[in-house]
Protein backbone atom coordinates (compact mmCIF):
# COMPACT_ATOMS: atom_id res chain seq x y z
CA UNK A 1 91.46 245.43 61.90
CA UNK A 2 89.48 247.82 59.26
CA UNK A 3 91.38 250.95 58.59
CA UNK A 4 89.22 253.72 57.61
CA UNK A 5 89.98 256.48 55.00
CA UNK A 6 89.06 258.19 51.93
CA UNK A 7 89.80 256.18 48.35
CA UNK A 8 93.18 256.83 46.63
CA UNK A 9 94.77 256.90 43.25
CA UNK A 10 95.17 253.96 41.48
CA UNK A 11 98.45 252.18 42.48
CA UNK A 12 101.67 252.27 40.66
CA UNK A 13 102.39 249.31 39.16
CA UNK A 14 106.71 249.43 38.09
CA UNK A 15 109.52 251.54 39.41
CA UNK A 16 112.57 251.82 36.75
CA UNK A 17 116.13 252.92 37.65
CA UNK A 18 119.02 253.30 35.64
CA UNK A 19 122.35 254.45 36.39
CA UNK A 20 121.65 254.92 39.88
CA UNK A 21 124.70 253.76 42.73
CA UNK A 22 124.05 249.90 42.41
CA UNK A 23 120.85 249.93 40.51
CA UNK A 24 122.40 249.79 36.96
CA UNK A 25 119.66 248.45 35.21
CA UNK A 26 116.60 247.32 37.53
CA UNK A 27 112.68 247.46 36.67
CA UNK A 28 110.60 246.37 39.61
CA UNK A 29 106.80 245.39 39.67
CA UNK A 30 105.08 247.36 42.77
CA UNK A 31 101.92 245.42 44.61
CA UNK A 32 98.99 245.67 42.67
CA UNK A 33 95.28 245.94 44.18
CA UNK A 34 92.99 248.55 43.05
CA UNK A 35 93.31 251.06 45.63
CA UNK A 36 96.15 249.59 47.33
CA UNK A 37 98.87 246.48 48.03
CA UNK A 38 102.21 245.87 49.33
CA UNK A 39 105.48 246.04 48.39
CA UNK A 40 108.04 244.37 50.35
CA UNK A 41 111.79 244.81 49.78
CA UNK A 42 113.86 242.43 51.44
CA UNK A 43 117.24 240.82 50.99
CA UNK A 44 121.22 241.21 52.56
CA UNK A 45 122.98 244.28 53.60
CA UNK A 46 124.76 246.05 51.02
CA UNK A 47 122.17 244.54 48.13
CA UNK A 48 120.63 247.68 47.36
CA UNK A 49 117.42 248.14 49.19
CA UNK A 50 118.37 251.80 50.67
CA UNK A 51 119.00 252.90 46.88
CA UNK A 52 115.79 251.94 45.74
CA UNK A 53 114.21 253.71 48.95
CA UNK A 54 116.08 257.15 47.78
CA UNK A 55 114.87 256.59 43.82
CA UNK A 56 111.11 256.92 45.14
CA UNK A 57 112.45 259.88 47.16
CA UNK A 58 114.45 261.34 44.23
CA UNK A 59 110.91 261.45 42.21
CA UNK A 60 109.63 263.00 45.11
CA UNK A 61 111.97 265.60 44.79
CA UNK A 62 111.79 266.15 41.27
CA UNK A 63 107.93 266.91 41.86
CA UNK A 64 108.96 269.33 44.91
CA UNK A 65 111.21 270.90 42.44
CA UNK A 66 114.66 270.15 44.87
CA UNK A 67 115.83 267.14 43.22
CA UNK A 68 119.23 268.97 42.16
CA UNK A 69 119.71 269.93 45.88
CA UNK A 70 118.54 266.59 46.83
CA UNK A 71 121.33 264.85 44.58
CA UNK A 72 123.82 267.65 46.03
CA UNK A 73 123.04 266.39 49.34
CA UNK A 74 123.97 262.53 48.30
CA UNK A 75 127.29 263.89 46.74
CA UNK A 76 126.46 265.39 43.49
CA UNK A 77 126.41 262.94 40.54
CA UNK A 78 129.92 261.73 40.73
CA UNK A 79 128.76 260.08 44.12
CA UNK A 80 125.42 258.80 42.95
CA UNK A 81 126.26 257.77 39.53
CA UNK A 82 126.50 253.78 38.98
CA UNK A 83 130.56 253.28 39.44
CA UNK A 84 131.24 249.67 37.93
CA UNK A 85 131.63 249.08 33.98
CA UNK A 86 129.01 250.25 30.94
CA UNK A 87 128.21 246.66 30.02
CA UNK A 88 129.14 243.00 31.75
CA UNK A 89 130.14 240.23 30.01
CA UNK A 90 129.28 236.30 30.26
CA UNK A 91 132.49 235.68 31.10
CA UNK A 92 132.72 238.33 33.95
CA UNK A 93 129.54 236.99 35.14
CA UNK A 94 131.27 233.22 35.42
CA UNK A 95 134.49 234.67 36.90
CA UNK A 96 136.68 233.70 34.24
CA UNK A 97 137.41 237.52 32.96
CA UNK A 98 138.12 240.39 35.25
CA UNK A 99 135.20 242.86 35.68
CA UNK A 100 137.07 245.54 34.00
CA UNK A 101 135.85 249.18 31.93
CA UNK A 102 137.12 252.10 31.13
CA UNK A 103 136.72 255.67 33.34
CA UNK A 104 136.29 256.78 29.59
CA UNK A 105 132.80 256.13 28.67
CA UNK A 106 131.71 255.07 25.48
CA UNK A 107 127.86 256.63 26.27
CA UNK A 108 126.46 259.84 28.11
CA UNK A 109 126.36 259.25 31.53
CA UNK A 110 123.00 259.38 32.88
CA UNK A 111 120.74 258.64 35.40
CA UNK A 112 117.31 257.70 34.56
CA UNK A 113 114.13 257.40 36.97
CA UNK A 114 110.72 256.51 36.23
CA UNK A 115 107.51 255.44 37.65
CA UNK A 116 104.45 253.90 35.34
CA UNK A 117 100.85 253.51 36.57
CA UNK A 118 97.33 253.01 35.41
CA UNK A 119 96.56 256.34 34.10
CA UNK A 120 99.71 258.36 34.42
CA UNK A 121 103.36 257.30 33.90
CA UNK A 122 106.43 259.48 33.89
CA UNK A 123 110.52 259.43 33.54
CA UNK A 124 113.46 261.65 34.22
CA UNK A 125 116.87 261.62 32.80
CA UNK A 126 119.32 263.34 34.14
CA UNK A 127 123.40 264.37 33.40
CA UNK A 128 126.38 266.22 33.47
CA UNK A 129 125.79 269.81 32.26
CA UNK A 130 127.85 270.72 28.88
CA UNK A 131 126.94 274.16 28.34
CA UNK A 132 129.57 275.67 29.97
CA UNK A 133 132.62 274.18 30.39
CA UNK A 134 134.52 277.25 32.55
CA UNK A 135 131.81 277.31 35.55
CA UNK A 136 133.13 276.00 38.64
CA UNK A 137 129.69 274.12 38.64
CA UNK A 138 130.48 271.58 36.03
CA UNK A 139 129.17 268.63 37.73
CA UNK A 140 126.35 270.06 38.69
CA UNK A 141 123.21 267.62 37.53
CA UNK A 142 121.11 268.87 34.77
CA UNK A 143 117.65 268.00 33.96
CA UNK A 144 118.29 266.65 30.08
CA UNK A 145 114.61 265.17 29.48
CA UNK A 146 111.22 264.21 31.04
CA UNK A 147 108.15 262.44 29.96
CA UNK A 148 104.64 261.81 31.07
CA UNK A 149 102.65 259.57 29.18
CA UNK A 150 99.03 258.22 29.56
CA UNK A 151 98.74 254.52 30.94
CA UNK A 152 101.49 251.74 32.27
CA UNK A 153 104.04 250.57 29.18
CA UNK A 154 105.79 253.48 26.98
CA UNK A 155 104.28 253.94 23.61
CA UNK A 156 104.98 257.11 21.62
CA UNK A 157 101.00 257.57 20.76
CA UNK A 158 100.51 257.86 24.32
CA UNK A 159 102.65 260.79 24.95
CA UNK A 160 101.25 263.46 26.60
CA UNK A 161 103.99 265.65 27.70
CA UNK A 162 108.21 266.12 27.13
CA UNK A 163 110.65 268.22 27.95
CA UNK A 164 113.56 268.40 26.03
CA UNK A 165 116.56 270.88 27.34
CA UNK A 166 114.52 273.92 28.14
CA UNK A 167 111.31 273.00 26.24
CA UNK A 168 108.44 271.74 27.84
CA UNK A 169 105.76 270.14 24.72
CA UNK A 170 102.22 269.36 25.06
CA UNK A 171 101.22 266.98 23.09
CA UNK A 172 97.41 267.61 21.44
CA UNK A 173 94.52 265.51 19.39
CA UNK A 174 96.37 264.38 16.01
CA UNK A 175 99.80 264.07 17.60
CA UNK A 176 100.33 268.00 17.20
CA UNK A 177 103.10 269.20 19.85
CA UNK A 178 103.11 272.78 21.79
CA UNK A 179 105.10 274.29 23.46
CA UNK A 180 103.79 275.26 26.96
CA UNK A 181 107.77 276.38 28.25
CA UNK A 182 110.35 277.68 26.50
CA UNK A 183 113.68 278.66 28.98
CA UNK A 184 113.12 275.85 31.84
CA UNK A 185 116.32 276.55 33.80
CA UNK A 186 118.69 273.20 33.52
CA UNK A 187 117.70 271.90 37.34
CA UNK A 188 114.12 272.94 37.31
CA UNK A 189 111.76 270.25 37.16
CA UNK A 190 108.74 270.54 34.70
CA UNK A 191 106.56 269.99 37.65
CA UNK A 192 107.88 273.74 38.62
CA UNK A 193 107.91 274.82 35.15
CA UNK A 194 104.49 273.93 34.43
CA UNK A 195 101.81 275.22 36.95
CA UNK A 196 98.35 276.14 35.08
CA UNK A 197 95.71 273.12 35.71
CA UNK A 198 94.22 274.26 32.95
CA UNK A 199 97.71 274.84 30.17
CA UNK A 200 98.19 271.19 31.50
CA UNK A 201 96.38 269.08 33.62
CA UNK A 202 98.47 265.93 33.53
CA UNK A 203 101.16 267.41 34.62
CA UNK A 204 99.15 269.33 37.75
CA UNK A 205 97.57 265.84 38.43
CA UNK A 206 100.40 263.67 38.38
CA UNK A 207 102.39 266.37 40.54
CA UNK A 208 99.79 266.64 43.30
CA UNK A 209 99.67 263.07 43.44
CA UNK A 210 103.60 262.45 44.40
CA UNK A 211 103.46 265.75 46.37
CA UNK A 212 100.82 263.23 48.45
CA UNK A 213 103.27 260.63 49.06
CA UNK A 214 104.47 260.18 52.18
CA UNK A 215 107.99 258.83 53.77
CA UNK A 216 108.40 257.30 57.21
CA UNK A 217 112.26 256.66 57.89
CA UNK A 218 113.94 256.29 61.04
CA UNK A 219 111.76 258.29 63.36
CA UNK A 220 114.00 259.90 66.55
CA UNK A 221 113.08 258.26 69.59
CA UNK A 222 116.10 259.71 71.69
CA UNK A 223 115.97 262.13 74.46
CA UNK A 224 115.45 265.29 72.10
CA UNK A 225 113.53 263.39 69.75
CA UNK A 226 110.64 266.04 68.53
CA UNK A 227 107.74 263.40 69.32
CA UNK A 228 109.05 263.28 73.38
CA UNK A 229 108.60 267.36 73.38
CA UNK A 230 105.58 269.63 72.94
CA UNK A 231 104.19 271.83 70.05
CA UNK A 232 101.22 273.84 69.65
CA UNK A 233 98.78 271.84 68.35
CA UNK A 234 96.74 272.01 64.83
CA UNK A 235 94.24 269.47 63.61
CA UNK A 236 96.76 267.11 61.97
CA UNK A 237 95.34 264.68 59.04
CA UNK A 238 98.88 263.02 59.01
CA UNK A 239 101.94 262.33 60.57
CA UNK A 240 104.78 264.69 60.10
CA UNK A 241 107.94 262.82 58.88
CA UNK A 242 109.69 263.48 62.08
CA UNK A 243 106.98 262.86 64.12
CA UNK A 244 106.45 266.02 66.36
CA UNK A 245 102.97 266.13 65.64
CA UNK A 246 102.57 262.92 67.24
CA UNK A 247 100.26 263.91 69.64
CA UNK A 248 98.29 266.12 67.88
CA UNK A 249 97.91 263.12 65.16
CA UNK A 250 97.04 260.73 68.09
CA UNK A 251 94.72 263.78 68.73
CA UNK A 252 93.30 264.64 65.15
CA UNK A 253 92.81 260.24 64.91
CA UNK A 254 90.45 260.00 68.08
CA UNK A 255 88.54 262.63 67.19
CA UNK A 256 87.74 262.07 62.96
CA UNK A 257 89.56 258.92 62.31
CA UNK A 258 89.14 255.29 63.53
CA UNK A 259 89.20 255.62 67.17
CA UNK A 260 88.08 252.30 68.00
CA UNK A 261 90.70 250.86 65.63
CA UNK A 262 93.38 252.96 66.79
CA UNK A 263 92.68 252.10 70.72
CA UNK A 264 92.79 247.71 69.15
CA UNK A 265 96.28 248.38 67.50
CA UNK A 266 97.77 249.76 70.40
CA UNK A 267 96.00 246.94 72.81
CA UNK A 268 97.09 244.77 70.24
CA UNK A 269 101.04 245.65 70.84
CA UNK A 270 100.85 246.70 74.88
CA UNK A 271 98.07 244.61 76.21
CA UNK A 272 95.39 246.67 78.50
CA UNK A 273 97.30 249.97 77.66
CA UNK A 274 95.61 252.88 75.81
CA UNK A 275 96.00 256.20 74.62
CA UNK A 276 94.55 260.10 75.32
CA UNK A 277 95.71 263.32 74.84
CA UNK A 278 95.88 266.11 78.02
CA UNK A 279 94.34 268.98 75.44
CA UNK A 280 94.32 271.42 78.43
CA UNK A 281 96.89 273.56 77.07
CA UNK A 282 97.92 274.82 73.34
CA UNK A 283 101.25 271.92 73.88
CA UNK A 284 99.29 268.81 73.95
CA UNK A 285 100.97 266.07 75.67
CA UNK A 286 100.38 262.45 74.87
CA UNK A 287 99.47 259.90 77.70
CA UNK A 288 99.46 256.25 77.84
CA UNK A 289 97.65 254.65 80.05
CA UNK A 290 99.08 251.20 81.99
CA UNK A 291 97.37 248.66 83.89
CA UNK A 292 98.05 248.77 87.28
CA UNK A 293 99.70 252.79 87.35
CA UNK A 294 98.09 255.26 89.03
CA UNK A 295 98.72 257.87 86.54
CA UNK A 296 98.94 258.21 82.64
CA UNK A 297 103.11 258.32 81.29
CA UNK A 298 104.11 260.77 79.13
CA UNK A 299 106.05 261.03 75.91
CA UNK A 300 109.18 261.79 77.58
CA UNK A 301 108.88 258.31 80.13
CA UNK A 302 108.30 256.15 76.98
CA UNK A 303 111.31 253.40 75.89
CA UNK A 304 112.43 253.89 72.69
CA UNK A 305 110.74 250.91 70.95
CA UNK A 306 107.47 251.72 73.10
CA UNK A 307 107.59 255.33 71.36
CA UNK A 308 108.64 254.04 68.02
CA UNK A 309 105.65 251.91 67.61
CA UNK A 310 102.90 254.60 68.91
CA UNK A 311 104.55 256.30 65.99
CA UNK A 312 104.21 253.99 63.49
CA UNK A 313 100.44 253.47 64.50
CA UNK A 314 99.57 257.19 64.45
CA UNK A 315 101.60 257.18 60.94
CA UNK A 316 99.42 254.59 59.18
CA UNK A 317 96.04 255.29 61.01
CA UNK A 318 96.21 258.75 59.31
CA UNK A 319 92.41 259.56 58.61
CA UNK A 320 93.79 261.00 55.36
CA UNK A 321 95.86 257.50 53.68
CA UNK A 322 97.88 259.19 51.23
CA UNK A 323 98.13 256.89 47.89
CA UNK A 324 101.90 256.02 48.77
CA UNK A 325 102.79 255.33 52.00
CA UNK A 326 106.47 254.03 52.37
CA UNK A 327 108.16 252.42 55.59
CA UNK A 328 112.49 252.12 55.96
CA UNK A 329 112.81 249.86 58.45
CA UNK A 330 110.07 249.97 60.57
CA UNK A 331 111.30 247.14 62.91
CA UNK A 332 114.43 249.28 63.69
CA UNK A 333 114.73 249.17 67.96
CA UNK A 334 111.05 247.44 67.98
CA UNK A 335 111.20 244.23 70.57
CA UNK A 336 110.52 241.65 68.61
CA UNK A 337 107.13 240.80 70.19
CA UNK A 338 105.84 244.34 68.83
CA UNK A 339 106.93 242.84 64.91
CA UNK A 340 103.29 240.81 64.79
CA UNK A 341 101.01 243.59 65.82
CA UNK A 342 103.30 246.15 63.29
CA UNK A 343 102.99 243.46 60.44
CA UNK A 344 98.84 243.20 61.18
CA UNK A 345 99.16 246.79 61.17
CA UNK A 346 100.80 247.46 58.00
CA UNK A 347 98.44 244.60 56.43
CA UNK A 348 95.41 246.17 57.05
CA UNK A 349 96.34 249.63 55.69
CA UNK A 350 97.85 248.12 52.26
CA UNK A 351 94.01 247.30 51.89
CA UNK A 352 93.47 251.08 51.21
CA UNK A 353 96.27 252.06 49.91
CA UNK A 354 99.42 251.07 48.61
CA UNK A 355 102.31 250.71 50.85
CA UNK A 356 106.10 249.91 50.16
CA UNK A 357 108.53 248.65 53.05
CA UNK A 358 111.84 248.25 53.20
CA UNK A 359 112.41 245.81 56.14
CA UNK A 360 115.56 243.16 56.99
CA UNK A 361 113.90 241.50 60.10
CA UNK A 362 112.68 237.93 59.47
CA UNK A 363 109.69 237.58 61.57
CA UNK A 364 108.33 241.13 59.82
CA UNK A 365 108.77 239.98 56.40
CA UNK A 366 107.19 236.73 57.40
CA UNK A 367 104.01 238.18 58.81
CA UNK A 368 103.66 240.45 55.78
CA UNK A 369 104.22 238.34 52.90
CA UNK A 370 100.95 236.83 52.56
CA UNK A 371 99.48 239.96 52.47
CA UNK A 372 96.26 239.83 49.81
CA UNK A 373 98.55 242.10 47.05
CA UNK A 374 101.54 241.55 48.36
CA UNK A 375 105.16 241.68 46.17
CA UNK A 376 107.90 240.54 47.95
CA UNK A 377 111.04 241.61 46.43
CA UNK A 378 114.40 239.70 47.56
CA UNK A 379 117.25 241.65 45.94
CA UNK A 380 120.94 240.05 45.51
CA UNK A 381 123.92 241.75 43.76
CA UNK A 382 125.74 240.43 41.09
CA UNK A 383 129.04 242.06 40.21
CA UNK A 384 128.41 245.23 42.39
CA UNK A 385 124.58 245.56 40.13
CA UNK A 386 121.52 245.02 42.62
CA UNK A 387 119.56 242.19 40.66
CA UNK A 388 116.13 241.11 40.84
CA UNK A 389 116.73 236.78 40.90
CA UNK A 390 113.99 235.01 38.81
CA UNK A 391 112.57 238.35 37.04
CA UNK A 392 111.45 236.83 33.01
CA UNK A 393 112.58 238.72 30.15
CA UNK A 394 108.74 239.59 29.76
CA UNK A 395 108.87 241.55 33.46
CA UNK A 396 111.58 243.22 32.78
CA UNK A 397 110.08 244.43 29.10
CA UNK A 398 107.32 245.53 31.01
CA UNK A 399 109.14 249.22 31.43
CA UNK A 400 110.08 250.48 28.27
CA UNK A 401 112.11 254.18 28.49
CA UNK A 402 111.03 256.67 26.08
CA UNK A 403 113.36 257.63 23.38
């Protein structure tokens, strides 16, 4: 099932979190094709695969410039801040010595994020703000540094860019450093700091680039869900992340994207059924036809897994593929026939671009792990730390964090 669409950026190829609820220490590899692949998170409830959704989302935010808020709204860092001791011992790990620490750390507390790929890498790090000790915002997070770096693994020759406190550096030909920002405010991003293509194009690159991810998680499907009402409709390249667009996107995917493809994914899921859009007025309404009705059904007649999937489809036949697309549960209220046609689905897109799912159902994970590209991650906790089982010394020394 080809899915058409324009190239992408190359793919990312690790994901580093430190600090981070459960994720104390965890370095993942990300599938790796050229323009695309899959990565598929798997493993029990409770292991950590939601936290690991939220750290892609919490770079996200730092590139909107509302990752503060975004940590606010998870709690502040007292809430998101990993809870269980600084270091484990062997002992702990074999049961024979409580897991015990001290609410007194020894270190800074921080959180750390970071993302590396084939041209353009970057990390965060993040803490308690000690500047003013009489605000009634103490625990607010502050930004304490940021990097972006040319290539995949950390070197200090391939620095391009840090901020340190409220400096933002540039770094030039001969290792020569200057400064670009000089009073960054402590929860403002660089990515807001820095705006001038041309003062610093890595940092305008790499920021458009995450600004073109997109997030798919837990679409409505209820009575008031936005995709079972009208809007006025624009042309719409891709799916809004509530899905209210949805037939406008349905819409905008007949008309410039691949129609014919579209039409076999949803034959492929409802056999004989397909898909138009009554354009008559400026609230288009969506309309899916049946074999054997008389007339089309609307939005608002649709089952809840019947309207989940038509918004899946219209989310990853987007004639503009973004060059992260990332799925939390998809299979959530899906009958499990419809998990084959959503795993083909999902398949064929991670051919042109690179996708990342978060799924717990068996028979999806099953029909996407052979995916050409595919990394299937199966998390586990061990003593309250979401673990990677099996990862070499030599994967996880594939991230390095800048000093």
């Amino acid at each position: 099932m080809p899915v058409k669409g324009p190239g992408t950026a190359p793919s990312l190829s690790h994901l580093a979190v430190a600090g981070y609820r459960s994720l104390q220490q965890l370095t993942v590899p990300l599938g790796g094709l050229p323009l695309g692949g899959l990565t598929l998170v798997c493993g029990a409830n409770g292991c950590g695969k939601s936290n690991l959704y939220r750290s892609l989302g919490l770079i996200a935010a730092a590139a909107r410039g509302d990752l503060v808020a975004a940590l606010a709204a998870e709690g502040g860092l007292p809430a998101v801040f990993w809870a269980g001791p600084e270091r484990t011992t062997a002992a702990m790990k074999r049961g024979e010595q409580p897991v015990q620490g001290s609410s007194q750390r020894q270190e800074a507390t921080r959180l750390r994020l970071g993302i590396a790929g084939a041209t353009l890498s970057y990390a965060i790090e993040l803490g308690y703000r000690a500047d003013d000790q009489t605000s009634a915002f103490v625990l607010d997070p502050e930004i304490k540094r940021e990097w972006i770096w040319a290539g995949g693994p950390f070197h200090p020759r391939s620095l391009l860019v840090q901020r340190s406190g409220a400096v933002v550096e540039r770094w030039g030909a001969g290792g020569r450093n200057q400064p670009i920002a000089l009073q960054v405010a402590p929860h403002e991003s660089l990515f807001s700091a820095v705006s001038d293509p041309m003062e610093a194009p890595e940092v305008f690159q790499l920021r458009r680039t995450i600004l073109d991810w997109r997030f798919y998680d837990s679409f409505r499907t209820d009575r008031q869900a936005p995709a079972r009402s009208g809007r006025v409709a624009t042309r719409t390249p891709s799916l809004a992340a509530d899905g209210g667009d949805l037939a406008a996107a349905v819409q905008t995917i007949l008309e410039i994207g691949d129609r014919d493809g579209f039409q076999a994914a949803i034959a492929d899921a409802f056999p004989g059924c397909h898909l138009t859009v009554d354009t008559n007025a400026p609230l288009f309404r969506l309309q899916l036809h049946q074999p054997g009705l008389l007339r089309p059904l609307d939005a608002t007649e649709l089952s809840d897994g019947m309207l989940r999937y038509l918004l899946l489809a219209a989310a990853l036949f987007s004639p503009r593929l973004p060059p992260l697309l990332v799925l939390n549960e998809p299979e959530n209220s899906l009958h499990p026939d419809l998990l084959a046609p959503l795993a083909r689905l999902i398949s064929a897109v991670a051919e042109r671009t690179q996708v990342w799912v978060v799924a717990h159902a068996e028979a999806l994970i099953t029909g996407l792990e052979d995916t050409p590209g595919c990394r299937l991650l199966r998390l586990e906790r061990d003593l309250g730390a979401t673990v990677l089982p099996g990862q070499t010394v030599l994967e996880r020394a594939a991230w390095r964090w800048p000093a």
